[in-house]
C-alpha atoms as a PDB file:
ATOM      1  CA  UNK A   1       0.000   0.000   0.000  1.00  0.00           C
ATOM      2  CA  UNK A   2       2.048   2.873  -1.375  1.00  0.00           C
ATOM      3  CA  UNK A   3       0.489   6.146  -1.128  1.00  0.00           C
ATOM      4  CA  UNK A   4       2.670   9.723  -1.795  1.00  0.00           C
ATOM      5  CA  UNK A   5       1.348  13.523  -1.390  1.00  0.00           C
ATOM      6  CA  UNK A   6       2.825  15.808  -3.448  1.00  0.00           C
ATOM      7  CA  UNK A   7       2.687  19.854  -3.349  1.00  0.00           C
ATOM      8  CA  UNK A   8       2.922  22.197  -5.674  1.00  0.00           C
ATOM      9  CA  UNK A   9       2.909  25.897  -6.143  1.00  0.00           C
ATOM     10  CA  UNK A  10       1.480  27.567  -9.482  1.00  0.00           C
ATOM     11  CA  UNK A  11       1.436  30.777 -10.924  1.00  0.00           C
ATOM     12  CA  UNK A  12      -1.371  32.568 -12.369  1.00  0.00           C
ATOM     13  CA  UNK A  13      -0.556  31.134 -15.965  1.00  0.00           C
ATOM     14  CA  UNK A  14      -0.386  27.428 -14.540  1.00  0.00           C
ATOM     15  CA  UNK A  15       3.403  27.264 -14.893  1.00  0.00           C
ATOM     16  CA  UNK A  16       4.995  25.432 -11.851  1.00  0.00           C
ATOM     17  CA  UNK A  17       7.320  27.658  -9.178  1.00  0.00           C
ATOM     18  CA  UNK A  18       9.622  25.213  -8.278  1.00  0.00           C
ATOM     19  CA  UNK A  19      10.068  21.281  -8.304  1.00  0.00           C
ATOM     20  CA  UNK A  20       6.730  19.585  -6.563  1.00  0.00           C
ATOM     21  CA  UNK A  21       7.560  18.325  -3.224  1.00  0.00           C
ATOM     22  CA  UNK A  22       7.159  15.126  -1.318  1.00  0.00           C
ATOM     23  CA  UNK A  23       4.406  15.923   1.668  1.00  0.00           C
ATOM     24  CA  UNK A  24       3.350  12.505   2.984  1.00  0.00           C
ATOM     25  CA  UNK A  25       4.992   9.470   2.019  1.00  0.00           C
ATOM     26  CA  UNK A  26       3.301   6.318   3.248  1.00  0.00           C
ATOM     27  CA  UNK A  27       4.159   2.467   2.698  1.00  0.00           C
ATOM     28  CA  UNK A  28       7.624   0.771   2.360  1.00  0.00           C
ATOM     29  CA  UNK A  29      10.185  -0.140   1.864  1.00  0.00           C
ATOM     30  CA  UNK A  30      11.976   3.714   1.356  1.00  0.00           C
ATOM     31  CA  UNK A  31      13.070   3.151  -2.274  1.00  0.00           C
ATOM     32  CA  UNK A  32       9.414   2.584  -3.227  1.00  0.00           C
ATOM     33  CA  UNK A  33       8.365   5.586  -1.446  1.00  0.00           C
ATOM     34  CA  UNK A  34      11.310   7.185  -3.514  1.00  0.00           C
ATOM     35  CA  UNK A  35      10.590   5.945  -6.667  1.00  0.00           C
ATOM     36  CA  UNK A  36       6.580   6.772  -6.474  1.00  0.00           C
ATOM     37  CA  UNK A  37       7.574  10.362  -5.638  1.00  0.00           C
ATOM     38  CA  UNK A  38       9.870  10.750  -8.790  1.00  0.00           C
ATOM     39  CA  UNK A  39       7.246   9.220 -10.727  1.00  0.00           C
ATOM     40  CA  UNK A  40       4.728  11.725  -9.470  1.00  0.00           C
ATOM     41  CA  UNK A  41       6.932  14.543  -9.899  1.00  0.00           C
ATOM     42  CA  UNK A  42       7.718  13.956 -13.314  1.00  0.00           C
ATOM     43  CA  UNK A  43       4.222  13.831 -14.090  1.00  0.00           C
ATOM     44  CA  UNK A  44       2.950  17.074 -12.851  1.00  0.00           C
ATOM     45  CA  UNK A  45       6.199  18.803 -14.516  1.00  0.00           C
ATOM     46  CA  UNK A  46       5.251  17.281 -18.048  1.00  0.00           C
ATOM     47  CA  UNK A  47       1.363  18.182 -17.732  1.00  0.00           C
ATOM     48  CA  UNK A  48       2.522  21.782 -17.249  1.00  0.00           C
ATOM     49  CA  UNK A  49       1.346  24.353 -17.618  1.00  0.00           C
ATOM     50  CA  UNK A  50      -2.300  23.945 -16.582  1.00  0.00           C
ATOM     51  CA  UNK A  51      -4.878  25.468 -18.174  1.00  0.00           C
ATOM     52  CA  UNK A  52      -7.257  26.415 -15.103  1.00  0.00           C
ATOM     53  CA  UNK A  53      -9.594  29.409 -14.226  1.00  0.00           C
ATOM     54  CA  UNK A  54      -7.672  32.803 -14.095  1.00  0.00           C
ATOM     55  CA  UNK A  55     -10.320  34.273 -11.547  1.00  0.00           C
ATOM     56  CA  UNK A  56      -9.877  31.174  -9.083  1.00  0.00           C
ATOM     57  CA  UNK A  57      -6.239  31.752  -8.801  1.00  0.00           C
ATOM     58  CA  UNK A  58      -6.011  32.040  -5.107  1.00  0.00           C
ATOM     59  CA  UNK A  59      -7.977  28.482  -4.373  1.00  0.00           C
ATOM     60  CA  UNK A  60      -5.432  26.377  -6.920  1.00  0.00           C
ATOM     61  CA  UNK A  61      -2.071  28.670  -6.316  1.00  0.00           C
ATOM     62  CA  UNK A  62      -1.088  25.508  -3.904  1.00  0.00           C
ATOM     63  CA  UNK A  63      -2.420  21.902  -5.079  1.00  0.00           C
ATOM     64  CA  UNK A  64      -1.269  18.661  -3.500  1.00  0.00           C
ATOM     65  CA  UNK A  65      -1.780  15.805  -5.489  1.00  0.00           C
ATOM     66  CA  UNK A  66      -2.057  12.492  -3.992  1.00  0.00           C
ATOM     67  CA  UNK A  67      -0.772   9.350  -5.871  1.00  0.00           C
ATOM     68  CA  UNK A  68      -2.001   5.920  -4.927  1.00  0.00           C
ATOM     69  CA  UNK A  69      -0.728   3.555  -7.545  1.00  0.00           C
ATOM     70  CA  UNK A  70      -3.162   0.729  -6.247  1.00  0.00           C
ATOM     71  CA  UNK A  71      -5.867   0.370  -8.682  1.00  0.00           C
ATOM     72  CA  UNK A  72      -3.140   1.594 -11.669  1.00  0.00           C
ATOM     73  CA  UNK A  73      -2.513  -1.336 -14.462  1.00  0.00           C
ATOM     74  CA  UNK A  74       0.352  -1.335 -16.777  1.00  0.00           C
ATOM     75  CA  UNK A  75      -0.090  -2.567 -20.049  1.00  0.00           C
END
């Protein structure tokens, strides 16, 4: 059960500020937790930037995005 929180800060045009960072690991071993956040974080950097709601700025300038790989399939 590998669960990661991720935070992120945007600005106004949905560009990132910064690299997203790890809030709340859970599971194990480490190195999963590890990998998972990379994973994560790569994923929010390539969706960039977001296209969202100009006049809502202040309730999505700080997101955290939770990433629970558990009901993910690979194919």
């Amino acid at each position: 059960n590998l669960v990661v929180t991720l935070s992120v800060e945007l600005t106004p045009d949905g560009k990132l500020m910064g690299s997203p960072k790890l809030v709340e690991p859970s599971g194990t071993p480490q190195g999963l937790v590890q990998q998972a956040y990379e994973a994560g974080r790569r994923a929010l950097i390539r969706c960039a930037p977001y296209n969202l709601p100009k006049d809502k700025y202040e309730q999505w300038r700080r997101i955290e995005v939770v990433f629970n790989p558990q009901n993910m399939v690979v194919r």
